[in-house]
Structure formats: C-alpha cells, structure tokens
N, C-alpha and C. Protein backbone atom coordinates (compact mmCIF):
# COMPACT_ATOMS: atom_id res chain seq x y z
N UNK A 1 80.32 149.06 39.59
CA UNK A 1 79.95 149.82 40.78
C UNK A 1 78.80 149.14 41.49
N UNK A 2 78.91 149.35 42.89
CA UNK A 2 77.82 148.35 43.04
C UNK A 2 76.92 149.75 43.72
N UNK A 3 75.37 148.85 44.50
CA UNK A 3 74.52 149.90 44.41
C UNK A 3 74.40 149.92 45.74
N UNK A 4 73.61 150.68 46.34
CA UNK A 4 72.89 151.12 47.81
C UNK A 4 72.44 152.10 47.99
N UNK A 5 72.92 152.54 49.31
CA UNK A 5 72.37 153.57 50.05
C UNK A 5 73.23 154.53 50.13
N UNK A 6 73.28 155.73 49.74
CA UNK A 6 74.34 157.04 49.59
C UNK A 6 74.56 157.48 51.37
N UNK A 7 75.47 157.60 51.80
CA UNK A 7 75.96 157.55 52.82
C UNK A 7 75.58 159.27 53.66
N UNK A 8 75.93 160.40 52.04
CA UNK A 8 75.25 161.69 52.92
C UNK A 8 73.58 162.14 51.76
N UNK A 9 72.99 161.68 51.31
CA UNK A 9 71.75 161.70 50.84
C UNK A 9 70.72 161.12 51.25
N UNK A 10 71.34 159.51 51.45
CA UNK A 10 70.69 158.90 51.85
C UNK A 10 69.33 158.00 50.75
N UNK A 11 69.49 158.51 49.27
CA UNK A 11 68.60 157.98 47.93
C UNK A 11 69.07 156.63 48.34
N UNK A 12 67.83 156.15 47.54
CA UNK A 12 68.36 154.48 47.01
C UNK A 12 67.76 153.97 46.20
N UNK A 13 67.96 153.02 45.46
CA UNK A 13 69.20 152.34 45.00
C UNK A 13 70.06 153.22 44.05
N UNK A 14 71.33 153.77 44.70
CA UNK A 14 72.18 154.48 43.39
C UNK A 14 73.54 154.08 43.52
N UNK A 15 73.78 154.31 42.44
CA UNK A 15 75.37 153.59 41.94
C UNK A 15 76.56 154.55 43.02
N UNK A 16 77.55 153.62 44.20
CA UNK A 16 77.84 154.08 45.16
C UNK A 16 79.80 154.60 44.35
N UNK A 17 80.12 155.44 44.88
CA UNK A 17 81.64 155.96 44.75
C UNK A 17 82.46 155.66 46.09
N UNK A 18 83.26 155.22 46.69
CA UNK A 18 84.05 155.31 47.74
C UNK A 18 85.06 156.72 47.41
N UNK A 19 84.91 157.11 48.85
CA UNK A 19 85.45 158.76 48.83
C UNK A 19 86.00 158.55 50.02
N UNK A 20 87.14 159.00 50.02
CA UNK A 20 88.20 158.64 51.17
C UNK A 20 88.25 160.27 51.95
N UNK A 21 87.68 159.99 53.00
CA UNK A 21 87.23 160.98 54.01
C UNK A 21 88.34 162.13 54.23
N UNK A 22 89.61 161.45 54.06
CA UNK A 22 90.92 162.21 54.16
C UNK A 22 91.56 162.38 52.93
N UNK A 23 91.57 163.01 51.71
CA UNK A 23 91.77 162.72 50.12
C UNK A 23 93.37 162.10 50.49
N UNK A 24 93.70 161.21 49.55
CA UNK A 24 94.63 160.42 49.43
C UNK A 24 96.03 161.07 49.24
N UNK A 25 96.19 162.41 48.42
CA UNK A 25 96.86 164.10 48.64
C UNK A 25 96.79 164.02 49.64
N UNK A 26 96.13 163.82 50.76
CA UNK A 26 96.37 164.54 52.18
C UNK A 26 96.87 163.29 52.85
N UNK A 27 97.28 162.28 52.29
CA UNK A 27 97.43 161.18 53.07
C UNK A 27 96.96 159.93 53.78
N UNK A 28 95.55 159.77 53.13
CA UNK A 28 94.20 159.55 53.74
C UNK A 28 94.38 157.70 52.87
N UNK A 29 94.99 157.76 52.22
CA UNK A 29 95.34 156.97 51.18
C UNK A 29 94.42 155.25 51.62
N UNK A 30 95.02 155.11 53.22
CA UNK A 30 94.42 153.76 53.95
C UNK A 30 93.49 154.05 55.40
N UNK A 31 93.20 155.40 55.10
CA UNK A 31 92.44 155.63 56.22
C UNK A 31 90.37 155.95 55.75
N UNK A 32 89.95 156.15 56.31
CA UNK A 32 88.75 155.80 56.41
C UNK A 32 87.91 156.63 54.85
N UNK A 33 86.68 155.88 54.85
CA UNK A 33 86.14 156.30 53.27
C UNK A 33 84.51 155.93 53.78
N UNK A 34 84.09 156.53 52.85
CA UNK A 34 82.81 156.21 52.92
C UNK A 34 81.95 156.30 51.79
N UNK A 35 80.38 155.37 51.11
CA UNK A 35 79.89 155.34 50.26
C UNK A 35 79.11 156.39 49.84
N UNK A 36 79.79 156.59 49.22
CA UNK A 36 78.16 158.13 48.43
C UNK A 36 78.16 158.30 47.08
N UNK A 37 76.40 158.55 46.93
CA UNK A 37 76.75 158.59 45.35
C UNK A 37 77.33 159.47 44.45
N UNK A 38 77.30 159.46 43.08
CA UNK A 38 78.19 160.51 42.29
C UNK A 38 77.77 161.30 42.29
N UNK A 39 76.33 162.12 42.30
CA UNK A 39 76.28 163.54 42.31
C UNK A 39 76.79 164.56 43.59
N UNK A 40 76.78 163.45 45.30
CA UNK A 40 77.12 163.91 46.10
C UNK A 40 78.90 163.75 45.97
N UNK A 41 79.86 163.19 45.52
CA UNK A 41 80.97 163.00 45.15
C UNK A 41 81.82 163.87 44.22
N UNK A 42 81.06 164.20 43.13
CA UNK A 42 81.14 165.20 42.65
C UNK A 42 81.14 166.97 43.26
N UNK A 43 79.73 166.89 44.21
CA UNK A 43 79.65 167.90 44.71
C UNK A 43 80.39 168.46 45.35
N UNK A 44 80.97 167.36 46.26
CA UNK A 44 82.06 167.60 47.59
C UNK A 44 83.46 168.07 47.10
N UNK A 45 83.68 167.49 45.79
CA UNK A 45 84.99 168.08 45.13
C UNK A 45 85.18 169.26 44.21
N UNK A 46 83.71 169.72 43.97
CA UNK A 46 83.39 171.17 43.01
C UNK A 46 83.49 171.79 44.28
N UNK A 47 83.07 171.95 45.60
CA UNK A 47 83.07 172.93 46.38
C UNK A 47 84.66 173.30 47.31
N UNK A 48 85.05 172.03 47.65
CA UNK A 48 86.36 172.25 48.60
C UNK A 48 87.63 171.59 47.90
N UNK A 49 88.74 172.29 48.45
CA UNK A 49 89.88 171.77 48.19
C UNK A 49 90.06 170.45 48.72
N UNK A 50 91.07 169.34 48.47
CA UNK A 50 91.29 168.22 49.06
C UNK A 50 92.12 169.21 50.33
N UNK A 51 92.76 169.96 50.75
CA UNK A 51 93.01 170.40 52.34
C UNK A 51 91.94 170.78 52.83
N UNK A 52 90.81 171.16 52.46
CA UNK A 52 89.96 171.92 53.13
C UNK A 52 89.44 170.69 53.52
N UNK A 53 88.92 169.70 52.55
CA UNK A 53 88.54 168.23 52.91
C UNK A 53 88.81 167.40 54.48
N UNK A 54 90.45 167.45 54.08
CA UNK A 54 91.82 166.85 55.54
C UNK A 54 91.18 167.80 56.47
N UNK A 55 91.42 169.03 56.27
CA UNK A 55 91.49 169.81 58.05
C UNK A 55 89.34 170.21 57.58
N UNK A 56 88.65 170.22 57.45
CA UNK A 56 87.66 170.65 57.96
C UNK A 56 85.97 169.62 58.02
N UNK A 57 86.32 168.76 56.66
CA UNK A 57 85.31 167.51 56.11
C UNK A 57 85.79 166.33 56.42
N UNK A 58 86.77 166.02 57.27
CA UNK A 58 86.66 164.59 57.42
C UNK A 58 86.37 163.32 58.15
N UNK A 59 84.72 163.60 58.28
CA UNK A 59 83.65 162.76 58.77
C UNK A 59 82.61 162.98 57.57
N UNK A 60 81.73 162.12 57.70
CA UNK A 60 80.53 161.91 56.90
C UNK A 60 79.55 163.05 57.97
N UNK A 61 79.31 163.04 59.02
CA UNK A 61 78.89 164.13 59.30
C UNK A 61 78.90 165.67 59.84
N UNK A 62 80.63 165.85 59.48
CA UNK A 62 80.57 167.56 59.14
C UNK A 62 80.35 167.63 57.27
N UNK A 63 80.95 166.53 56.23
CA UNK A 63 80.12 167.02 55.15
C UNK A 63 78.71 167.52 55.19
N UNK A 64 77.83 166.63 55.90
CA UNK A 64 76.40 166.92 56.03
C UNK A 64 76.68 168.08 56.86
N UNK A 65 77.03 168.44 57.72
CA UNK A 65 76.39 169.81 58.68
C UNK A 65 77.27 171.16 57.37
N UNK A 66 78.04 170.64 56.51
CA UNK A 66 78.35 171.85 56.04
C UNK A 66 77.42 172.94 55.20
N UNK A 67 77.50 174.26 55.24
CA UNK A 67 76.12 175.11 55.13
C UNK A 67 75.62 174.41 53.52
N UNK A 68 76.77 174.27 52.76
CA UNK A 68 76.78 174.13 51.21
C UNK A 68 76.35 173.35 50.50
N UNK A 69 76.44 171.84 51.69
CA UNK A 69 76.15 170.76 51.16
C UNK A 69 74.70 170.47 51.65
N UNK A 70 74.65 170.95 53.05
CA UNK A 70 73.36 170.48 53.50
C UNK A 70 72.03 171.34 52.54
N UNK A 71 72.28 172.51 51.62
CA UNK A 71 71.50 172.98 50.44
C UNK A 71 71.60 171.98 49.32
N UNK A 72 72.58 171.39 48.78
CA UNK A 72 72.57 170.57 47.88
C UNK A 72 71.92 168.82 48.51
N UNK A 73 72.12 168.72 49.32
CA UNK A 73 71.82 167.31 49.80
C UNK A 73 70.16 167.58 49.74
N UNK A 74 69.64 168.97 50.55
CA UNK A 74 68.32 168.69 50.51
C UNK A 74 67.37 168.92 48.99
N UNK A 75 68.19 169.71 48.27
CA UNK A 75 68.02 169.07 46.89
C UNK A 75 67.94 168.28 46.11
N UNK A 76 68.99 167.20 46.21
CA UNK A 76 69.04 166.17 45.76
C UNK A 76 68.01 164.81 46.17
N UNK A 77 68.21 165.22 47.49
CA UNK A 77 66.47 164.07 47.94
C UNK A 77 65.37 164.18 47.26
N UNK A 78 65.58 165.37 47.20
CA UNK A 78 63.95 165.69 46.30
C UNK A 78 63.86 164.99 44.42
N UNK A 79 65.41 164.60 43.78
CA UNK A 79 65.18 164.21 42.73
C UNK A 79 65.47 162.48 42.71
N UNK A 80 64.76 162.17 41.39
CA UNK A 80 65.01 160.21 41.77
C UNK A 80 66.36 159.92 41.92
N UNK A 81 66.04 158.84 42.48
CA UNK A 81 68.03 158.20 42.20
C UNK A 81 68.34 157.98 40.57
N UNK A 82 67.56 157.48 40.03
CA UNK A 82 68.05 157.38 38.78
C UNK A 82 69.14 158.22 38.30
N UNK A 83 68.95 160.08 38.76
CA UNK A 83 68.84 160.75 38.13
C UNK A 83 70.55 161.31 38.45
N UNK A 84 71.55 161.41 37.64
CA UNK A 84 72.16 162.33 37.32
C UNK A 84 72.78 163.97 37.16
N UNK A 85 72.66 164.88 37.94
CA UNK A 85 72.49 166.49 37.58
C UNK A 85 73.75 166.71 36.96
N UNK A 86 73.55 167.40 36.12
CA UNK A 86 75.21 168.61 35.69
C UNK A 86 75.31 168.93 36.88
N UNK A 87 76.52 169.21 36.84
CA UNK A 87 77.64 169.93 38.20
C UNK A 87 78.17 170.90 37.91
N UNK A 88 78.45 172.07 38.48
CA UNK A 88 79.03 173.39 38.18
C UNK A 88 80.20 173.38 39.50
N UNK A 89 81.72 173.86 39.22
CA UNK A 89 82.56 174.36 40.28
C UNK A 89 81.99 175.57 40.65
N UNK A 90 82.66 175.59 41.90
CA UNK A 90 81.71 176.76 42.76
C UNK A 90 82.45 178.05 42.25
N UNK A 91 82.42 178.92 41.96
CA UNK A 91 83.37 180.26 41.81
C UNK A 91 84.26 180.50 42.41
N UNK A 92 84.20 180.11 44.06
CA UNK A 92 84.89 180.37 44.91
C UNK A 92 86.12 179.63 44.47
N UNK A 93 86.15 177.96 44.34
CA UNK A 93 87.04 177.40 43.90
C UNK A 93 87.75 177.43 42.51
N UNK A 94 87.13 178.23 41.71
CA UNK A 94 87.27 178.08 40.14
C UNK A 94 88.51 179.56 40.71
N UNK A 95 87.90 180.10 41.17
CA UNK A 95 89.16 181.40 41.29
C UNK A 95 90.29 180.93 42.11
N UNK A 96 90.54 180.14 43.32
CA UNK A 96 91.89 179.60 43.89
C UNK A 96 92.29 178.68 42.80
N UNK A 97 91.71 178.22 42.08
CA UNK A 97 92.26 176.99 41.20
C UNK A 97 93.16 177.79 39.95
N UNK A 98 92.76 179.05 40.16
CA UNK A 98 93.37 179.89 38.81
C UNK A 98 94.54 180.28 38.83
C-alpha cells in the first residue's frame, strides 16, 4: 500500500485504499476512485449501502458534506495517522442487512 494524503481527512502520512466512487456492484468497476485511508474506507462502507454510494456519494465531496461522515472525519483529524480505530456498522445498516 503506498502512503499519502487521505483524500476525505486529509491525515498524513497514512496507508492509502482506492475506493471506487461508484462501487464496482453498481458498475463503477472503470470509473472514477479516489485515495482514502482505511479508517475513512471502512467508515463509508459501515454507514451506506453500495446503492446509496451510486445514487447519493459519488464524489469525494458529497462523502465529506454527508451529516455522518463530516462527524467522523472531524474526529478522526483529531487522532494520529498512525492510528487505527475499531469500527462499528451503523444500526441503521445492520438492520437492512438483516
């Protein structure tokens, strides 16, 4: 993995994920992606469906304007890059997933 600049956090130096703006399920397969790290990668997929992703997240900045993330993003600035968090699915999604 190589390292940089997290695309919606903005930490650095952290180990980067390519996340395909349109999930690859939705068809997104050769269309646009962008670098972010794993706790924000993680996050984006504990909270929304890959459709909700296609029709409502797919820019780097409606992830950021979303109410959910922009609480977790300004969280995450606040801890080092080094750093790792546990991840929890959101309830909301743990119950459609059921």
């Amino acid at each position: 993995m190589e390292k940089g600049i997290c695309e919606l956090c903005k930490r650095q130096p952290v180990e980067l994920t390519v996340h395909h703006l349109i999930p690859k399920e939705e068809g997104g397969r050769f269309l646009d992606t962008a670098h972010i790290c794993i706790p924000c990668h993680k996050q984006i997929h504990f909270l929304y469906t890959n459709t909700e992703l296609a029709a409502l997240y797919s820019t780097v900045d409606s992830l950021k304007d979303a109410p959910e993330m922009k609480k977790f993003i300004s969280w995450l600035r606040k801890q080092p890059a080094t750093s790792l968090p546990r991840m929890k699915k959101s309830n909301r999604l743990k119950r459609r997933r059921k």
